[in-house]
Protein backbone atom coordinates (compact mmCIF):
# COMPACT_ATOMS: atom_id res chain seq x y z
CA UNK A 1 9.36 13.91 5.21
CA UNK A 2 6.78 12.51 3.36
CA UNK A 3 6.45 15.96 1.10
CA UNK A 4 9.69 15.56 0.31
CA UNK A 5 9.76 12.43 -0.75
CA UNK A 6 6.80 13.30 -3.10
CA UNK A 7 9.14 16.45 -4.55
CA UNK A 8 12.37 14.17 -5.24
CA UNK A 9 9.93 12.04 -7.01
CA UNK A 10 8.12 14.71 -9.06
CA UNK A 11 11.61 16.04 -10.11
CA UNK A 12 12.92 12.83 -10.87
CA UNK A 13 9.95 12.06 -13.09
CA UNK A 14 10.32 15.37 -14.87
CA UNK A 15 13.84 15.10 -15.45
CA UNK A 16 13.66 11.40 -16.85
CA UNK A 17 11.27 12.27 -19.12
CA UNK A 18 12.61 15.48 -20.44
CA UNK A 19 16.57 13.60 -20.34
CA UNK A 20 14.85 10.37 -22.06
CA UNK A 21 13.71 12.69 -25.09
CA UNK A 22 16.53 14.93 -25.65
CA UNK A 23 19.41 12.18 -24.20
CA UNK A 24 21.25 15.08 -22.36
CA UNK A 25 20.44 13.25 -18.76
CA UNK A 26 18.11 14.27 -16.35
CA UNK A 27 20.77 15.48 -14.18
CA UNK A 28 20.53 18.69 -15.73
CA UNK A 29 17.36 19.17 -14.20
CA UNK A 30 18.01 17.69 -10.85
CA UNK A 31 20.95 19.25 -9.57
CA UNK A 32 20.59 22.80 -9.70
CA UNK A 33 17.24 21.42 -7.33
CA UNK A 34 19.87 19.90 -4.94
CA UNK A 35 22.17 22.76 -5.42
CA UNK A 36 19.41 25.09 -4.55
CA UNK A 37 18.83 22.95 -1.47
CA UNK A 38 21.75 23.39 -0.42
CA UNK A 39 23.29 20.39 -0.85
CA UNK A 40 27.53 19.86 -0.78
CA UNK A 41 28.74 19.81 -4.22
CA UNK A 42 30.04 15.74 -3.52
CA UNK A 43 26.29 14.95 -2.25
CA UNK A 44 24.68 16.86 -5.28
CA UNK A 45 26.94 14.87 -8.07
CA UNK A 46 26.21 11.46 -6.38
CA UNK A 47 22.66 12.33 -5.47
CA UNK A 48 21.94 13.28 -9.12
CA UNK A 49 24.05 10.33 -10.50
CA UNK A 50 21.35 8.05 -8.61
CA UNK A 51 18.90 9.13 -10.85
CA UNK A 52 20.94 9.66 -14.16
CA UNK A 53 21.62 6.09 -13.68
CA UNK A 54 18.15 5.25 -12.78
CA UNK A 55 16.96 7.00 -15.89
CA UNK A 56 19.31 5.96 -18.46
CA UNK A 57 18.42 2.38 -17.58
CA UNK A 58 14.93 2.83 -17.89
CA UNK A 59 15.76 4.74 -21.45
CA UNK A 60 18.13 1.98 -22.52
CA UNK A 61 15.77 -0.84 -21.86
CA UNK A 62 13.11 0.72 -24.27
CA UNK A 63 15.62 1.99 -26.33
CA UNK A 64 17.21 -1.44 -26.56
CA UNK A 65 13.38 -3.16 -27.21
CA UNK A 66 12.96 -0.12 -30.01
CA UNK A 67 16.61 -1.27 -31.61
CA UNK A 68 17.77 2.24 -31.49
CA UNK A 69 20.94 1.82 -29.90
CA UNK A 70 24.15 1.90 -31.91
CA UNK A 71 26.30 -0.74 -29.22
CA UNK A 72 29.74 -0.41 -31.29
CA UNK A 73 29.96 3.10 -31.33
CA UNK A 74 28.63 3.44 -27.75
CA UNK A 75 30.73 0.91 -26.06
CA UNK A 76 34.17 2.81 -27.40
CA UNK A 77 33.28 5.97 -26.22
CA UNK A 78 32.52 4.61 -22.85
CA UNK A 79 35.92 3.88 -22.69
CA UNK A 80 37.20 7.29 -22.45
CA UNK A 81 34.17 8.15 -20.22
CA UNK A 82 35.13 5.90 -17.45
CA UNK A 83 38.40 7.50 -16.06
CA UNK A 84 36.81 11.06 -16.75
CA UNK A 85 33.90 10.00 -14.52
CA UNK A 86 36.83 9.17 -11.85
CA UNK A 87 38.45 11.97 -11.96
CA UNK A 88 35.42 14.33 -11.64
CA UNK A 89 34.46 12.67 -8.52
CA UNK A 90 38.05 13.45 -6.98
CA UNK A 91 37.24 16.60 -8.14
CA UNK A 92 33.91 16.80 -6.89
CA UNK A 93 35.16 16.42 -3.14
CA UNK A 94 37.77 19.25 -3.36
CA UNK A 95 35.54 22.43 -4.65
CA UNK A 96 33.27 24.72 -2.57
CA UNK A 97 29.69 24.87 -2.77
CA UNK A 98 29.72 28.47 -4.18
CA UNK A 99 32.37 27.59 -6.59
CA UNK A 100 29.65 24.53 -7.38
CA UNK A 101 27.06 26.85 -8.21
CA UNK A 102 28.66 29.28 -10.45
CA UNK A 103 30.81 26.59 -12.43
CA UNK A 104 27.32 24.82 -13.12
CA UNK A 105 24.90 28.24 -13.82
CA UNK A 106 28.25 27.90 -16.61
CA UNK A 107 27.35 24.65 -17.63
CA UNK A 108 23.51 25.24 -17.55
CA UNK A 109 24.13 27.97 -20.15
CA UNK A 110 25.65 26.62 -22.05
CA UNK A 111 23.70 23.66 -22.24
CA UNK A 112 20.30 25.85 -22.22
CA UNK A 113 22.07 27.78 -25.77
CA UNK A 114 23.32 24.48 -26.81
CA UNK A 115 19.21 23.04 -26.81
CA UNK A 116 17.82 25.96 -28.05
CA UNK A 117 20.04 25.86 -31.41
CA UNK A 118 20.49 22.29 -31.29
CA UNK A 119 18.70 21.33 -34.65
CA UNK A 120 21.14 24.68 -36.25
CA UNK A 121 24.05 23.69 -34.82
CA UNK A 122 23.66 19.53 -35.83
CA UNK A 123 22.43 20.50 -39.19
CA UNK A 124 25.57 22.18 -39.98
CA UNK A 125 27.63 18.99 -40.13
CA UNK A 126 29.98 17.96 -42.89
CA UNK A 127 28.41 15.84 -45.96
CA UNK A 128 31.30 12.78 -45.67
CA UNK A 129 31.63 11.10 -42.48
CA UNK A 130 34.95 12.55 -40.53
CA UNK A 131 37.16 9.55 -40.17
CA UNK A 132 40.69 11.47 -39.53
CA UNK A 133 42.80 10.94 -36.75
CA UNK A 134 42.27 14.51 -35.34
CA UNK A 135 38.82 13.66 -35.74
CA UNK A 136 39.04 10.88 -33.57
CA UNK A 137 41.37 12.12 -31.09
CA UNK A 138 38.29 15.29 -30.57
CA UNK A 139 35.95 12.65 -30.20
CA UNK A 140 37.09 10.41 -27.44
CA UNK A 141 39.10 13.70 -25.33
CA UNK A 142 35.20 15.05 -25.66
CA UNK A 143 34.32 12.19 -24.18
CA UNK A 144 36.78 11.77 -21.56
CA UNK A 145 35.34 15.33 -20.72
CA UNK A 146 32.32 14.49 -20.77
CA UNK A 147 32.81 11.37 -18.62
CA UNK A 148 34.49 14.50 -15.77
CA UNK A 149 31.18 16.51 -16.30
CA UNK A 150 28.99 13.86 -15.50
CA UNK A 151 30.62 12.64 -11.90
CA UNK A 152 31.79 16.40 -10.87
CA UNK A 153 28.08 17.85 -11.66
CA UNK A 154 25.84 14.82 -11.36
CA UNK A 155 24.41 15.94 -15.13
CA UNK A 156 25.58 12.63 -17.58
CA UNK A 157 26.93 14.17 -20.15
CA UNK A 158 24.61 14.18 -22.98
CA UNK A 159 25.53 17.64 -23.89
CA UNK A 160 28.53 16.57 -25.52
CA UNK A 161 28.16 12.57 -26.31
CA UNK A 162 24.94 13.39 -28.58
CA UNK A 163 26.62 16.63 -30.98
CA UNK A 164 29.65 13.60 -31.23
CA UNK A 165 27.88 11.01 -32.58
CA UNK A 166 26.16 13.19 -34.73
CA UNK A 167 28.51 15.52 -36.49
CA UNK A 168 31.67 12.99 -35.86
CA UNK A 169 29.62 9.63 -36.68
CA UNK A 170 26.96 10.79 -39.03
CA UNK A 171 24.41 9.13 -36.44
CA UNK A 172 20.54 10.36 -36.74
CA UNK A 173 19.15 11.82 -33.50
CA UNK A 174 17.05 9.06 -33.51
CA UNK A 175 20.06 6.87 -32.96
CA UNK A 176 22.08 9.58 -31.03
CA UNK A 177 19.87 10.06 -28.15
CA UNK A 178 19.03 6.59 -27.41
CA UNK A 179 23.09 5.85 -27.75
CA UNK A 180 23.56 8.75 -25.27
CA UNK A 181 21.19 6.87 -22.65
CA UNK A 182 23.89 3.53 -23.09
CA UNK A 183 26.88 5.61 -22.10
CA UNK A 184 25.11 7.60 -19.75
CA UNK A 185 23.95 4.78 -18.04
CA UNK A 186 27.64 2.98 -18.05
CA UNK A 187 29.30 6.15 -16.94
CA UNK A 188 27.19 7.18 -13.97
CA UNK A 189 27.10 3.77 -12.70
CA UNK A 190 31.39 4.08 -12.62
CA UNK A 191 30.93 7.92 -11.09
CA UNK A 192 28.34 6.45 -8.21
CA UNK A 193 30.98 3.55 -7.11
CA UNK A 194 33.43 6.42 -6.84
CA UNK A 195 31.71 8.70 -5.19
CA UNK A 196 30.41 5.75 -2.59
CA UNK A 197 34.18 5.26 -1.97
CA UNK A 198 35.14 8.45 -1.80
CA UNK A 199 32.32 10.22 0.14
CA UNK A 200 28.23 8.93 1.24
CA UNK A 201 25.92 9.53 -0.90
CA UNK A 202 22.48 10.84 -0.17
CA UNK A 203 20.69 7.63 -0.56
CA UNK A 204 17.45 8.40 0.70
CA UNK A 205 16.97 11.56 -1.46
CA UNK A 206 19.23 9.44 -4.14
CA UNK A 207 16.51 6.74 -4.53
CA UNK A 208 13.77 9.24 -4.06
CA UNK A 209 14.64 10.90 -7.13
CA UNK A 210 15.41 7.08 -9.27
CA UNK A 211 12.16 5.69 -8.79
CA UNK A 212 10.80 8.84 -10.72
CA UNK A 213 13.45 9.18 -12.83
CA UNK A 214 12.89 5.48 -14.23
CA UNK A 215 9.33 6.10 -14.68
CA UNK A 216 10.15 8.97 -17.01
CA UNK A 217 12.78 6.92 -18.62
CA UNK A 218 10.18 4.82 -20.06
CA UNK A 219 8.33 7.88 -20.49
CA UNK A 220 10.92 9.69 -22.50
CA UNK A 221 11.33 6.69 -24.40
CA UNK A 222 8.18 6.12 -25.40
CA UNK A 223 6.94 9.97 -26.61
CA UNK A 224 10.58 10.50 -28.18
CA UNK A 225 9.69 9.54 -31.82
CA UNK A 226 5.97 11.28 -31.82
CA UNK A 227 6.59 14.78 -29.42
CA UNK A 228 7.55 17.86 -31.40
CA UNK A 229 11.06 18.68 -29.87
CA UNK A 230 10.90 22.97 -30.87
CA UNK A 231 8.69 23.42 -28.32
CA UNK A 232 10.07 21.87 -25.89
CA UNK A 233 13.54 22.36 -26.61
CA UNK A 234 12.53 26.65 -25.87
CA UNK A 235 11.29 25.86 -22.85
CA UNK A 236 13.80 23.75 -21.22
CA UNK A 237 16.28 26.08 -22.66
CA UNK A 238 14.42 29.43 -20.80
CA UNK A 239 14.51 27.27 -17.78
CA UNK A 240 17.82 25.98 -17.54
CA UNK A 241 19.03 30.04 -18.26
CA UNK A 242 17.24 30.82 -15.47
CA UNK A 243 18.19 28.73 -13.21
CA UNK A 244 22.04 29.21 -14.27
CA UNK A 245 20.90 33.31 -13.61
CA UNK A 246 19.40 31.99 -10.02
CA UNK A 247 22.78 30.24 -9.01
CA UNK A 248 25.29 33.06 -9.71
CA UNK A 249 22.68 35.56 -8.12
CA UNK A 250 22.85 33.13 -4.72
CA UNK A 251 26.89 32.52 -5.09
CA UNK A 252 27.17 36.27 -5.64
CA UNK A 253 25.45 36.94 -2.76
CA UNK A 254 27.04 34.40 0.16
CA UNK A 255 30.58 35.47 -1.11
């Protein structure tokens, strides 16, 4: 018991830390570890939302200290976050562990290309500030997405609030990422109440993995504006592929 306590704890603090920096959630680390464990898809999303919420407090306190946090632009797109956090907790409860697995090695790949080409892909934005109403409207349904990633997979969903803010908003990635922690905090707080009414959580491995995770919030927080990102970035990226390859290998195999 006690070793696994120790584990959750490690992971958690690995998965602040690394979430904290790029503001993509820890989540992305931490539940293709539950999946792996075996976990139901309902128990890995509200497991893993335990310590996305744990983290992105931790993140948005020092964030908040560091005045890094752009509140306006944050606090509209956690509108449209909310009911998609709802929704992927319904969701969450309806789908098959195998199904789990292989929809999430889909999401880890993406997410793994997304960080390795990150600093290509955000370069690339437009010179004037998009303002139009399609614009807009791509904006806050990505968010709404995002808000049904983050309760149906447990991840936050960084991978989509930070390229918005940046390429739709003009934000920096100094700004970005510490905005990312505010919704991700607001939004996985909303997908935890759901998933406590619709299903129990895990609590014990649930606060296991928080107490870590907010350590490496702070952590995260603290090393974001002096760690070199490249580095980092490939090797997050190699292991999140990985992983993704590990899942559909295990789904493949129990079909």
């Amino acid at each position: 018991m006690l070793d696994v306590i120790i584990f959750l704890i490690i992971v958690g603090l690995g998965a602040g830390t690394l979430g904290s920096i790029i503001g993509i959630g820890g989540g992305i680390i931490i539940t293709p570890v539950l999946a792996l464990m075996g976990f139901s898809p309902a128990h890995i999303a509200s497991t893993s939302l335990m310590a996305v919420a744990s983290s992105s407090t931790s993140s948005t306190i020092a964030y908040s200290r560091q005045a890094r946090i752009d509140y306006s632009i944050g606090l509209k797109m956690v509108i449209f976050s909310i009911p998609g956090s709802i929704v992927g907790a319904f969701i969450s409860n309806t789908i098959s562990l195998e199904f789990f697995k292989i929809s999430f090695a889909i999401l880890l790949m993406l997410t793994g290309i997304y960080i390795l080409f990150k600093n290509s892909i955000l370069k690339k934005k437009s010179n004037n500030q998009l303002k139009s109403a399609f614009s807009l409207l791509l904006c806050y349904a990505g968010t709404f997405i995002a808000g049904i990633i983050s309760s149906l997979f447990g991840v936050g969903g960084g991978i989509i609030f930070v390229p918005i803010m940046v390429l739709i908003f003009r934000m920096t990635m100094t700004k970005a990422a510490p905005t990312s922690q505010l919704i991700l905090l607001i939004t996985s707080l909303i997908g935890i109440i759901a998933h406590i009414l619709l299903a129990k959580p895990d609590f014990f491995n649930g606060l296991s993995l928080a107490a870590g995770a907010f350590i490496g919030g702070q952590i995260g927080a603290a090393l974001s504006s002096h760690i070199g990102e490249k580095i980092l970035q490939k090797l997050l990226s190699v292991f999140l592929i990985a992983v993704a390859i590990k899942l559909i290998f295990d789904s493949i195999f129990n079909l």
